[in-house]
Protein backbone atom coordinates (compact mmCIF):
# COMPACT_ATOMS: atom_id res chain seq x y z
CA UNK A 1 -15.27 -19.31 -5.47
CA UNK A 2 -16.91 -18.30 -9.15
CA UNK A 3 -15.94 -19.50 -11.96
CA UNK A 4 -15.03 -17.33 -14.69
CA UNK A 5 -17.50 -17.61 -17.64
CA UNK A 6 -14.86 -19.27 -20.68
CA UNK A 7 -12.80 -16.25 -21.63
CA UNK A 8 -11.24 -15.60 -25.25
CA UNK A 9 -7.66 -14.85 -24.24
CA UNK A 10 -5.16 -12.45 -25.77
CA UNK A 11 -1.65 -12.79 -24.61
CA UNK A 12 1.12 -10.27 -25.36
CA UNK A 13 3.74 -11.54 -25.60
CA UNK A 14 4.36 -15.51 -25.95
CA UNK A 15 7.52 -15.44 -23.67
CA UNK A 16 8.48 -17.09 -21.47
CA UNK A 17 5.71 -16.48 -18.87
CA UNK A 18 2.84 -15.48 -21.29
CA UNK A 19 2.82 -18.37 -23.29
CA UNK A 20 3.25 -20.35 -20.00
CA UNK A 21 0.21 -18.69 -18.17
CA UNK A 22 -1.62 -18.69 -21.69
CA UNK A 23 -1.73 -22.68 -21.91
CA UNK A 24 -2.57 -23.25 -18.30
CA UNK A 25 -5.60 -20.82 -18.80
CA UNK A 26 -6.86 -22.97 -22.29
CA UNK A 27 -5.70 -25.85 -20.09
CA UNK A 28 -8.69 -24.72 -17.61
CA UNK A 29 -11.44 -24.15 -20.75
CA UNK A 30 -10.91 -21.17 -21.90
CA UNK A 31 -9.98 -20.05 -25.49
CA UNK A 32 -6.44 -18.62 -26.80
CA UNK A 33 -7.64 -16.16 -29.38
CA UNK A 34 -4.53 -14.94 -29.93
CA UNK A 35 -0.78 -13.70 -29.10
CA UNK A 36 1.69 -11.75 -30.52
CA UNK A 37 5.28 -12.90 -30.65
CA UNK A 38 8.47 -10.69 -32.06
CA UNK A 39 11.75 -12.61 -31.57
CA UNK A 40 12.40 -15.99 -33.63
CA UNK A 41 12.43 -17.63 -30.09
CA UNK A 42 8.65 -16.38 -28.74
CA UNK A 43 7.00 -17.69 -32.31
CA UNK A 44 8.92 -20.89 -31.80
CA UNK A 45 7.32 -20.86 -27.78
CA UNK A 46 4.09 -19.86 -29.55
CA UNK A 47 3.88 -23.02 -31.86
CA UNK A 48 4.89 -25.18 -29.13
CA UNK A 49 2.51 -24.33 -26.55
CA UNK A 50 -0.14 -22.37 -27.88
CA UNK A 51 -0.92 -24.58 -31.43
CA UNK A 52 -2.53 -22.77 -34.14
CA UNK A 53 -3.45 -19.55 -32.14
CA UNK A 54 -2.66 -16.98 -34.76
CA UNK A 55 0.50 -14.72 -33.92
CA UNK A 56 -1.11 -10.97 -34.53
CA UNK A 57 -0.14 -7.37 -34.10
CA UNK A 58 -0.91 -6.50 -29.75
CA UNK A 59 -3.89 -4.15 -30.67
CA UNK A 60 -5.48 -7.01 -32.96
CA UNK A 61 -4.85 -9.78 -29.99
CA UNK A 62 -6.39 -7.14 -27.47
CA UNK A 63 -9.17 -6.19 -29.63
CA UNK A 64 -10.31 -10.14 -29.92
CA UNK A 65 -9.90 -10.79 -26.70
CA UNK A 66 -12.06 -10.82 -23.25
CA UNK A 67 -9.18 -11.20 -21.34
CA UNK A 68 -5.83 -9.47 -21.91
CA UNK A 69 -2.68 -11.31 -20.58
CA UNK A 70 0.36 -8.69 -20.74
CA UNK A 71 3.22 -10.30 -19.99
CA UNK A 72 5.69 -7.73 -20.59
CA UNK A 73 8.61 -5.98 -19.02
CA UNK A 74 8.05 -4.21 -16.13
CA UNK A 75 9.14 -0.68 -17.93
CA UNK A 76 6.98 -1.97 -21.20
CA UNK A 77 3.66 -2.18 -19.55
CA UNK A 78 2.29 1.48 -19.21
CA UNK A 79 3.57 2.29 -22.29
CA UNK A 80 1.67 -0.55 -23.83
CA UNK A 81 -1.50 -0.32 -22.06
CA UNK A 82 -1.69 3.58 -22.77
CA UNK A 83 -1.13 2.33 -26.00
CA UNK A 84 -3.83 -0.17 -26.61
CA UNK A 85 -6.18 2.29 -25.01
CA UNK A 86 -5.29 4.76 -28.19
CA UNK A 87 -5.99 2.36 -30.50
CA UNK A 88 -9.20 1.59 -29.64
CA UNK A 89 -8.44 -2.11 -28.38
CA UNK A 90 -9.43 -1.96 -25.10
CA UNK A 91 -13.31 -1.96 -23.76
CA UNK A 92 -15.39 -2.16 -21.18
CA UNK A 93 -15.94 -5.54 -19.83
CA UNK A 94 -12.57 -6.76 -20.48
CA UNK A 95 -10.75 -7.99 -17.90
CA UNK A 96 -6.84 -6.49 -18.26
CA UNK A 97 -4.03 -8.53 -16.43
CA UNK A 98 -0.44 -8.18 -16.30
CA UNK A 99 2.29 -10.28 -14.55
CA UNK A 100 4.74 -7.95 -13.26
CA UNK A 101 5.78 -8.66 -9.72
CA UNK A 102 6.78 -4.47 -9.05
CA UNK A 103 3.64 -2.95 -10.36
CA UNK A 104 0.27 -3.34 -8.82
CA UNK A 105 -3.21 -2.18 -10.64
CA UNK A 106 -2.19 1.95 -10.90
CA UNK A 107 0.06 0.70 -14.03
CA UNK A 108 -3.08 -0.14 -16.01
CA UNK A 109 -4.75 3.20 -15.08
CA UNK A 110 -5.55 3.41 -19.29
CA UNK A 111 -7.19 -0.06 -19.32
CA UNK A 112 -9.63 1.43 -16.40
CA UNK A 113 -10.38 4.31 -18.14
CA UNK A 114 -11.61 2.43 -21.16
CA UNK A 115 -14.02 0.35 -18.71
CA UNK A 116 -11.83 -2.93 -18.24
CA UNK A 117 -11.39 -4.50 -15.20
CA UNK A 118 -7.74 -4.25 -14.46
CA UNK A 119 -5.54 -7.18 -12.26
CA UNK A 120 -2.14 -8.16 -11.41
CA UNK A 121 -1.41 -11.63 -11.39
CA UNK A 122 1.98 -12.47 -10.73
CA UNK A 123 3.19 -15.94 -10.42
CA UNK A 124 5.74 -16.78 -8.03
CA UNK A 125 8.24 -18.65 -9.41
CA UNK A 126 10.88 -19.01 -12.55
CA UNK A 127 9.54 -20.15 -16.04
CA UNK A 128 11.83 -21.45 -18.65
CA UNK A 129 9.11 -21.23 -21.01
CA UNK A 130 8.34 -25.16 -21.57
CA UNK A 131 6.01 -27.51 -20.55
CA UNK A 132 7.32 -28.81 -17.40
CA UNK A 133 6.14 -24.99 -16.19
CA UNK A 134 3.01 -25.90 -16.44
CA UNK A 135 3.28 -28.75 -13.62
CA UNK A 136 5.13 -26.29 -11.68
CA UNK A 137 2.73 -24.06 -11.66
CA UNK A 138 0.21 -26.18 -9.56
CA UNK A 139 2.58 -25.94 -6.21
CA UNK A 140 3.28 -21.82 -7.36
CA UNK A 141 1.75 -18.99 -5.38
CA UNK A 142 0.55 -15.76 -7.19
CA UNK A 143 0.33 -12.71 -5.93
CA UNK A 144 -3.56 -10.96 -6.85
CA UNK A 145 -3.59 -7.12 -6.90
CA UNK A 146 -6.98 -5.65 -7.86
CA UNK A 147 -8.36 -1.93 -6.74
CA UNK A 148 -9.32 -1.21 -3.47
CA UNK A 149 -12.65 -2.00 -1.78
CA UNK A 150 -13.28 -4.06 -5.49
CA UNK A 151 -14.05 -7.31 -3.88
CA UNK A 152 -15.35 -8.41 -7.26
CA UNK A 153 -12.24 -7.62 -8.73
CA UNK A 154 -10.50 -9.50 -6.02
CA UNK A 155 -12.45 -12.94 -6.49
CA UNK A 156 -12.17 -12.91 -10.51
CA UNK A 157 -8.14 -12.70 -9.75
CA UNK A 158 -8.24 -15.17 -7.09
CA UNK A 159 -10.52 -17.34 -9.63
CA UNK A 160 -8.27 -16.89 -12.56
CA UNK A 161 -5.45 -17.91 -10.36
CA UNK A 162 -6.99 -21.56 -8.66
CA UNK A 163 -8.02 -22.07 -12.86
CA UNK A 164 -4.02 -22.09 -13.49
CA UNK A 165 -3.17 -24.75 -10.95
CA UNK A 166 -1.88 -21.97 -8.62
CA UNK A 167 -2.46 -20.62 -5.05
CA UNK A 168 -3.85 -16.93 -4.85
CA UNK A 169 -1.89 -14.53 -2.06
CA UNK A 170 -3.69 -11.20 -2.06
CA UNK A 171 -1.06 -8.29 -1.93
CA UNK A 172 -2.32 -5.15 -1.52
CA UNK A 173 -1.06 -2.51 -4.26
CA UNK A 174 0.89 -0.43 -1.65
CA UNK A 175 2.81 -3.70 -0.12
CA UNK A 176 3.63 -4.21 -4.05
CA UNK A 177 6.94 -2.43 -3.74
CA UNK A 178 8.01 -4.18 -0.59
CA UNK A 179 6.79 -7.51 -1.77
CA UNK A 180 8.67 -7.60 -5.10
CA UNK A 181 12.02 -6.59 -3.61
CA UNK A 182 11.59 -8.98 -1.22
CA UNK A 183 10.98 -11.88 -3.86
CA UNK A 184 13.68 -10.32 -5.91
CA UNK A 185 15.97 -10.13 -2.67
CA UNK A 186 15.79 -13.87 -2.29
CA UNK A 187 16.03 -15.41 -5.94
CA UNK A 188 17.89 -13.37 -7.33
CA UNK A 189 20.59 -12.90 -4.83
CA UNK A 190 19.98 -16.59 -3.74
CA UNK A 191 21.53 -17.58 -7.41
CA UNK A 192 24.35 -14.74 -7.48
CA UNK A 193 25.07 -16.45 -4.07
CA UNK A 194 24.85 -20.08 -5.05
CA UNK A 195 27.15 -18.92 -8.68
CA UNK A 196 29.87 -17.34 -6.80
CA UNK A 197 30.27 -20.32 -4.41
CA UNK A 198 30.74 -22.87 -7.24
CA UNK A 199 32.91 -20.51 -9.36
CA UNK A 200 35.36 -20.39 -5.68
CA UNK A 201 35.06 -24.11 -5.39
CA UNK A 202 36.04 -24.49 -9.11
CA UNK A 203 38.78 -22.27 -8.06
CA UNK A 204 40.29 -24.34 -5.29
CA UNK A 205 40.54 -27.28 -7.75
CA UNK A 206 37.36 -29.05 -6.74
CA UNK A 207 35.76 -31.35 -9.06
CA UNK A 208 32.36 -31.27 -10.05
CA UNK A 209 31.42 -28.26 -7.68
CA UNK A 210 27.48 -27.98 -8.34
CA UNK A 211 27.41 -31.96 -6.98
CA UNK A 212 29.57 -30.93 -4.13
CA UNK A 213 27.55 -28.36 -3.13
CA UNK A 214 24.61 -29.18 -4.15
CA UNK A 215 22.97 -31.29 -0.69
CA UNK A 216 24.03 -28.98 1.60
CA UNK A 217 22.65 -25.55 -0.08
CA UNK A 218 19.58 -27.45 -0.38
CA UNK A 219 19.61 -28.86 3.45
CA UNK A 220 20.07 -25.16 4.32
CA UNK A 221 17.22 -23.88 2.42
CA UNK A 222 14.84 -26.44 3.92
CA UNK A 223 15.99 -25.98 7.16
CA UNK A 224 15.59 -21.70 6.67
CA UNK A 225 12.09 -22.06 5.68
CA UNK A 226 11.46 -24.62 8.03
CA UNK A 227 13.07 -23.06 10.98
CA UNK A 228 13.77 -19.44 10.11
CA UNK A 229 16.75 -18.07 12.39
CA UNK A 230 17.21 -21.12 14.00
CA UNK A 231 18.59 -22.91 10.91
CA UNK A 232 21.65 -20.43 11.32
CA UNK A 233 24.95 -22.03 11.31
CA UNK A 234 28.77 -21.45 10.60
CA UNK A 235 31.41 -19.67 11.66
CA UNK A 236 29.52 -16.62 12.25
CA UNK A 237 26.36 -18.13 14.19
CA UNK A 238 29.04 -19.99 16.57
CA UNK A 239 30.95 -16.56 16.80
CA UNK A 240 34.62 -17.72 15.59
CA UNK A 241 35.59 -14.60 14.64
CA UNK A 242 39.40 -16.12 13.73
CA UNK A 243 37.64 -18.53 10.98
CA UNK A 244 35.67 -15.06 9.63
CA UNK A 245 39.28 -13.21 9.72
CA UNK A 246 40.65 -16.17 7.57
CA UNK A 247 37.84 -16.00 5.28
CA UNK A 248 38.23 -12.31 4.67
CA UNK A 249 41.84 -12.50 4.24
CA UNK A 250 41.49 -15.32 2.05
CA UNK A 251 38.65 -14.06 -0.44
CA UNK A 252 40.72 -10.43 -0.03
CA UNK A 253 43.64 -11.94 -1.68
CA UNK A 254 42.07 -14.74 -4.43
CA UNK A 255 38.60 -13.38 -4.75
CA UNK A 256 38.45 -9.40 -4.11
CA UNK A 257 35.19 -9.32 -6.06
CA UNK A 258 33.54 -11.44 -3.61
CA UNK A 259 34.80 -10.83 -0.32
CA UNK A 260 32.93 -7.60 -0.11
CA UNK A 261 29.44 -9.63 -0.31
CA UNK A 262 30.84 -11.99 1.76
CA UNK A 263 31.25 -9.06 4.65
CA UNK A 264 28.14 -7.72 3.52
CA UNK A 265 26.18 -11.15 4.03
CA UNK A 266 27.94 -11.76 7.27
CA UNK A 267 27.17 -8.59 8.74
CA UNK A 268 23.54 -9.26 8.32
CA UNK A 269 23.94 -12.81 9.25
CA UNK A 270 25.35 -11.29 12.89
CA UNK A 271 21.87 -9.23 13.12
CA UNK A 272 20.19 -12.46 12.45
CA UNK A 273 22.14 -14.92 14.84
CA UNK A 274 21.51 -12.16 17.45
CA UNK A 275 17.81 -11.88 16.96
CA UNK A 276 17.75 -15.79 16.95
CA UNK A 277 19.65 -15.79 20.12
CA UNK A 278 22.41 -18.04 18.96
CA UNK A 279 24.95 -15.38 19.57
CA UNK A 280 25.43 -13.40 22.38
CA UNK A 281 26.60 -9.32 22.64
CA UNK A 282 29.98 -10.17 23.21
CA UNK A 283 30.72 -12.23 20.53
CA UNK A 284 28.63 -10.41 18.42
CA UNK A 285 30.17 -6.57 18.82
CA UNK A 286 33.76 -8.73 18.05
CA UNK A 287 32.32 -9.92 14.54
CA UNK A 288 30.80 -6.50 13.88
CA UNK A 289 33.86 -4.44 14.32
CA UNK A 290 36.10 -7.43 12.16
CA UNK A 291 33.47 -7.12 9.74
CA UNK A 292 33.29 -3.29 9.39
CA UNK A 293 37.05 -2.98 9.54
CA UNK A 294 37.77 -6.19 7.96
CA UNK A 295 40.57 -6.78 10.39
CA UNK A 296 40.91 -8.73 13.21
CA UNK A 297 39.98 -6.43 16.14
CA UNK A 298 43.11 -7.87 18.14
């Protein structure tokens, strides 16, 4: 795979991803030019791991910059792009990236139209913004987006992407929709999940919760990825439909917030245990009417 030639680098903004992505490119050769940075907290990020790149205005870091990192919210990034375009900051043979996981290449339509090579590089993982996300970076995947039939395009993402540490998955811009909410689907709800069954253990009186729990949500993810539907277990996998009723009742009465996720969750997990064939029709149809009723069918 090519190299990039070294690249002067603009990144806006230094959060939590930017300045992130923005050291592990300078970490590969190439050259910070600048960033921009609003809140008290993104300077601070700035200072710590991009020293003395000067915090500018986004049109001046754009306009000094072969490569554009926007690292922006996912709403913020047309808007901005359009924006640089205006002003005259963006050119042809500049290479344009953002990070959002929901948008593919069609966001940076402006950046096109002004001659730059536009890419979406989106890591796949959660940054806290310091240094240890730099190590963590190196076992990350990132999803490349670049226009269709641009092969070039294509290899300068997938290049980019091996400079940062990272492994490039190529994700076509129509899958982009799917692929976020599918990433979204399983962090995200993985740590609603994971907060709502502490908060109930902390609620039965258990001490130190997140230590309880802690080896066996971790044996369960290693065994999902590992085995897929075959890791299934429980009360649902096994088909006790009178441990689900308690449940319900249980979370009903003391946790009315949750119980409805908890059906929710189980109702899928039914589909799943089916499909793995752990549980068979019988069984199954009993936990799908107690589930959609939330009664005990007898």
């Amino acid at each position: 795979m090519t190299r990039p030639a070294r690249l002067a680098v603009g990144v806006v903004s230094a959060g939590r991803v930017g300045s992130v992505l923005g050291a592990a490119l300078a970490r590969a050769g190439h050259t910070v030019a600048a960033t921009s940075a609003v809140s008290d907290a993104s300077v601070r990020r700035a200072e710590r791991l991009l020293p003395d790149v000067p915090v500018l205005p986004p049109d001046e870091v754009a306009s000094r910059s072969d490569l554009v990192l926007l690292a922006l919210p996912d709403d913020v990034l047309g808007p901005m792009t359009s924006g640089l375009a205006r002003a005259g900051a963006l050119r042809s043979g500049q290479i344009v990236v953002h990070t959002s996981g929901a948008h593919g290449v069609d966001v940076l339509a402006a950046a096109a139209e002004a001659g730059a090579l536009p890419l979406a590089l989106h890591p796949v993982m959660t940054f806290t913004g310091r240094e240890e996300d730099l190590e963590r970076l190196t076992t990350a995947s990132v999803g490349v987006t670049a226009g269709s039939g641009d092969e070039a395009a294509w290899h300068v993402g997938e290049a980019l992407t091996v400079e940062m540490g990272a492994e490039p998955v190529r994700v076509p811009e129509a899958a982009r929709p799917l692929y976020h909410a599918a990433l979204a689907h399983g962090a995200n709800h993985l740590a609603t999940i994971v907060a709502d069954c502490v908060d109930l253990l902390r609620d039965a009186g258990i001490e130190r919760p997140d230590r309880v729990v802690a080896p066996l949500l971790s044996a369960s993810l290693d065994n999902s990825l590992r085995h897929e539907g075959r890791a299934l277990t429980g009360p649902v996998a096994r088909g006790d439909s009178g441990t689900v009723t308690a449940h319900l009742r249980v979370l009903a009465e003391q946790a009315p917030d949750v119980q409805p996720t908890y059906a929710a969750l189980a109702r899928r997990t039914v589909a799943r245990a089916k499909l793995a064939g752990l549980l068979g029709e019988d069984a199954a149809h009993e936990l799908e009417t107690l589930l959609d009723n939330g009664r005990d069918p007898q």
